[in-house]
Protein backbone atom coordinates (compact mmCIF):
# COMPACT_ATOMS: atom_id res chain seq x y z
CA UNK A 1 33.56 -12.50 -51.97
CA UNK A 2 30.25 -12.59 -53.63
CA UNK A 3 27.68 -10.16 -54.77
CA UNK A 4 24.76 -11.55 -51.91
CA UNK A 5 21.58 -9.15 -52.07
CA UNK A 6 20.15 -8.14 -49.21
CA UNK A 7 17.12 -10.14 -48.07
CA UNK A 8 13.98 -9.06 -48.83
CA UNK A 9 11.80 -7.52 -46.10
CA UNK A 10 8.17 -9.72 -45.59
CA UNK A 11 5.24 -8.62 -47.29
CA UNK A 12 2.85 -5.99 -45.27
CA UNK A 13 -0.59 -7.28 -44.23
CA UNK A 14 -3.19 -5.92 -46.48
CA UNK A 15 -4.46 -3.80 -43.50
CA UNK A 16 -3.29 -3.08 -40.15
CA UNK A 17 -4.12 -5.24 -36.97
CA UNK A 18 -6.37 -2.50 -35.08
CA UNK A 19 -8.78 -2.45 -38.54
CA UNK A 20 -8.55 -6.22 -38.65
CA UNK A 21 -9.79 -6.34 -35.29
CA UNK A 22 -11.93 -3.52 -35.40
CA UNK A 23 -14.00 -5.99 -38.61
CA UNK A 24 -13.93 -8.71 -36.88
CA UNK A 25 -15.60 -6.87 -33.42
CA UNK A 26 -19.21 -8.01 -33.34
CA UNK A 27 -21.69 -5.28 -34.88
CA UNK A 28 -23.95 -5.06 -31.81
CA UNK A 29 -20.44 -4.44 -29.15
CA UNK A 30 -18.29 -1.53 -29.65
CA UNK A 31 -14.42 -2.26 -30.15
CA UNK A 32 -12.15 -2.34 -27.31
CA UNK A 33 -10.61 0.36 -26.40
CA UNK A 34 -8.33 0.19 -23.27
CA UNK A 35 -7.96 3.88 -23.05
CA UNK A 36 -11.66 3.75 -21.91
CA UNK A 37 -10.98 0.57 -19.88
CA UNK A 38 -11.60 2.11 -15.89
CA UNK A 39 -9.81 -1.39 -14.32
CA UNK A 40 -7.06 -1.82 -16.93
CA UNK A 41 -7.55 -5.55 -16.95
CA UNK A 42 -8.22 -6.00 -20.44
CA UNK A 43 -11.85 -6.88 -19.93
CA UNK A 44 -14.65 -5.36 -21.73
CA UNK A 45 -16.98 -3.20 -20.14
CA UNK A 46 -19.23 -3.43 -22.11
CA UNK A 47 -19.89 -6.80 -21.19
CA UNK A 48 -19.98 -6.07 -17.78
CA UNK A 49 -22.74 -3.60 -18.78
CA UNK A 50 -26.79 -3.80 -18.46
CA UNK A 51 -29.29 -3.83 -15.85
CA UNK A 52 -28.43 -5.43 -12.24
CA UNK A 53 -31.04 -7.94 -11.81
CA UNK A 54 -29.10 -9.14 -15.35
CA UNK A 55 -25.62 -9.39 -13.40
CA UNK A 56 -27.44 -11.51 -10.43
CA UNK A 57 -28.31 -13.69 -12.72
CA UNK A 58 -25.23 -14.12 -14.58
CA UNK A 59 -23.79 -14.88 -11.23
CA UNK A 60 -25.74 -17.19 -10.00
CA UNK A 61 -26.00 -18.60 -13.71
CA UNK A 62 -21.61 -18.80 -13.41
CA UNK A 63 -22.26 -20.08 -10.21
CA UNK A 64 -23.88 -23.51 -11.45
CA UNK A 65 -22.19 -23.72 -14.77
CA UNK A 66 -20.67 -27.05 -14.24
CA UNK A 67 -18.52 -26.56 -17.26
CA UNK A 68 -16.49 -23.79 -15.34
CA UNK A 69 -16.42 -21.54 -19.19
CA UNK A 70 -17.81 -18.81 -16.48
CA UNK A 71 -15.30 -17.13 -14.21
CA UNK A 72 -16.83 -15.65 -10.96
CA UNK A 73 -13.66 -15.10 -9.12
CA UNK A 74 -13.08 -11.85 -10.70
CA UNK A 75 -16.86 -11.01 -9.27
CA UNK A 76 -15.57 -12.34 -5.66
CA UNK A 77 -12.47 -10.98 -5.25
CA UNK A 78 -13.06 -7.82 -3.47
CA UNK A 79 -15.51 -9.58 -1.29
CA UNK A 80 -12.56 -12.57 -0.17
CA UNK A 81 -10.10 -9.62 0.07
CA UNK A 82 -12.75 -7.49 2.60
CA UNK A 83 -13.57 -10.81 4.40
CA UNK A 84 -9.48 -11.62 4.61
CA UNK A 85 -8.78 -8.19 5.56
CA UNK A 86 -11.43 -8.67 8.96
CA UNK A 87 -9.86 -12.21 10.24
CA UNK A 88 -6.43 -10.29 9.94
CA UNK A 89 -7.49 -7.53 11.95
CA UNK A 90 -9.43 -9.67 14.29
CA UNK A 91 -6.31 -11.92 14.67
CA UNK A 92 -3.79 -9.02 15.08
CA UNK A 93 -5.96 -7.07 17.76
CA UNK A 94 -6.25 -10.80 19.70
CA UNK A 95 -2.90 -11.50 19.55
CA UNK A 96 -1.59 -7.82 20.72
CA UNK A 97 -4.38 -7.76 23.67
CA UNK A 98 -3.25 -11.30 24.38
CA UNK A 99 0.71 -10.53 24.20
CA UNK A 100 0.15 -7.33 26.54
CA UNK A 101 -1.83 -9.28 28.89
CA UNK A 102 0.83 -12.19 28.76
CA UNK A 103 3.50 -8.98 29.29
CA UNK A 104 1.67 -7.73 31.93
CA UNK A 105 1.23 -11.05 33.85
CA UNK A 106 5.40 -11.90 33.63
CA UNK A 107 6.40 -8.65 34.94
CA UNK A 108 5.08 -9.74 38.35
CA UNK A 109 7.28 -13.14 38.01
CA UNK A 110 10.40 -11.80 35.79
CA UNK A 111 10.23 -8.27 34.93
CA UNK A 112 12.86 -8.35 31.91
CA UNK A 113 10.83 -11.10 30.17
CA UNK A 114 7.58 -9.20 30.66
CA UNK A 115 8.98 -6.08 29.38
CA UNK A 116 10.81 -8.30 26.57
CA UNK A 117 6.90 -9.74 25.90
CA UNK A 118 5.46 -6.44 25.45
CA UNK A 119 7.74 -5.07 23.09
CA UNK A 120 8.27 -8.16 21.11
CA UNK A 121 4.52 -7.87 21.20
CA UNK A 122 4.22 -4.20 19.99
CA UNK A 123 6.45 -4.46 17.28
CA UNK A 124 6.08 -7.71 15.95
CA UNK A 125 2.04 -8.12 15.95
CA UNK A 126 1.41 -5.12 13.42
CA UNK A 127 4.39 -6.16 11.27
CA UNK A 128 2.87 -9.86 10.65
CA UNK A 129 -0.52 -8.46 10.29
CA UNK A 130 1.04 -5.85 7.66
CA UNK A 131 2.99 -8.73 5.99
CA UNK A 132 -0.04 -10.81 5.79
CA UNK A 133 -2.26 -8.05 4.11
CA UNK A 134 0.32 -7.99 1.56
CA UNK A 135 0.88 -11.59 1.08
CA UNK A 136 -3.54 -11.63 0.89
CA UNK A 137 -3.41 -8.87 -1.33
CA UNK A 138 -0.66 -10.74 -3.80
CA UNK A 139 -2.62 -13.98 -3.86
CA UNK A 140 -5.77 -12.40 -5.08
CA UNK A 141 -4.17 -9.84 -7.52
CA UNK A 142 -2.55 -13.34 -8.87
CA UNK A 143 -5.57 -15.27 -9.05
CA UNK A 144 -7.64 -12.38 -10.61
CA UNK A 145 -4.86 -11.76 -13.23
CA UNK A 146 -4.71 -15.61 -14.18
CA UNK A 147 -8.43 -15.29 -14.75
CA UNK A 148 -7.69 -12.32 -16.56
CA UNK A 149 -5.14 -14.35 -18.87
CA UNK A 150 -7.82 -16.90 -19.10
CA UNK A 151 -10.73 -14.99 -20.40
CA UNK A 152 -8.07 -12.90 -22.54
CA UNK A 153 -6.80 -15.82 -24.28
CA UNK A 154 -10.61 -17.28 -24.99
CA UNK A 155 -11.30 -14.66 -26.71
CA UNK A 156 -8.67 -14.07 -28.44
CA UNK A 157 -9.00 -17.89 -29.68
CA UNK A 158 -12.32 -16.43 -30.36
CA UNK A 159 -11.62 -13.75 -32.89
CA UNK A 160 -8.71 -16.35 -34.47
CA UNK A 161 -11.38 -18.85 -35.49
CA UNK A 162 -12.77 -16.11 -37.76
């Protein structure tokens, strides 16, 4: 066989990627750190930071940027969750006052099928309004973590440019 010499490893980077990024963080912003980050999503805080009559503005600014380079689902989310989480409640309590009611009514006709709609009624009512809290909770954790990829990536195109 021959005598082949082991390849040759790649050359290091003159520095390493946290100093890179840490010179090419604006002056005025302090780096990144996630270890500081409170919501783990990868999004500065300190952009999220200043006085509040500044973040009503920025919303309402996001709001009517017809260019859509402003997310403000991130900003809604907990409010669409809160106002999903009422309509599910309100639904569930409707349907289990209506199912006991129905119950009620068919034991005077057929008592096995009015016993049969209660506890259908009982059971199944709290599991669908369970399943759909989860299946709420799902969509918005997806939508806010494709948002999340979105503003991610745009900067990171950001400090590539550089």
């Amino acid at each position: 066989m021959s005598d082949a010499t082991p390849p040759t490893p790649p050359p290091l980077p003159p520095q390493p990627a946290g100093e890179a990024a840490a010179a090419a963080a604006a002056p005025n912003r302090p780096a990144y750190d996630p270890a500081t980050d409170p919501d783990d999503t990868g999004v500065s805080q300190s952009a999220l930071s200043g006085d509040v009559a500044d973040v009503g503005r920025g919303f309402f600014r996001a709001l009517f940027d017809f260019s859509f380079r402003t997310f403000i689902t991130r900003r809604l989310a907990s409010v669409f969750y809160l106002a999903g989480l009422i309509v599910i409640v309100i639904g569930a309590v409707l349907y289990l006052v209506s199912g006991i009611l129905n119950g009620v009514a068919a034991l005077w006709f057929n008592p096995g099928a009015g016993v049969t709609l209660i506890i259908a009624t009982v059971i199944l009512v709290p599991l669908i309004a369970f399943l759909a809290i989860v299946a709420l909770r799902l969509v918005i954790e997806a939508v806010v973590a494709l948002i999340a990829i979105a503003e991610n990536t745009e900067r990171t195109a950001e400090h590539t440019r550089r």
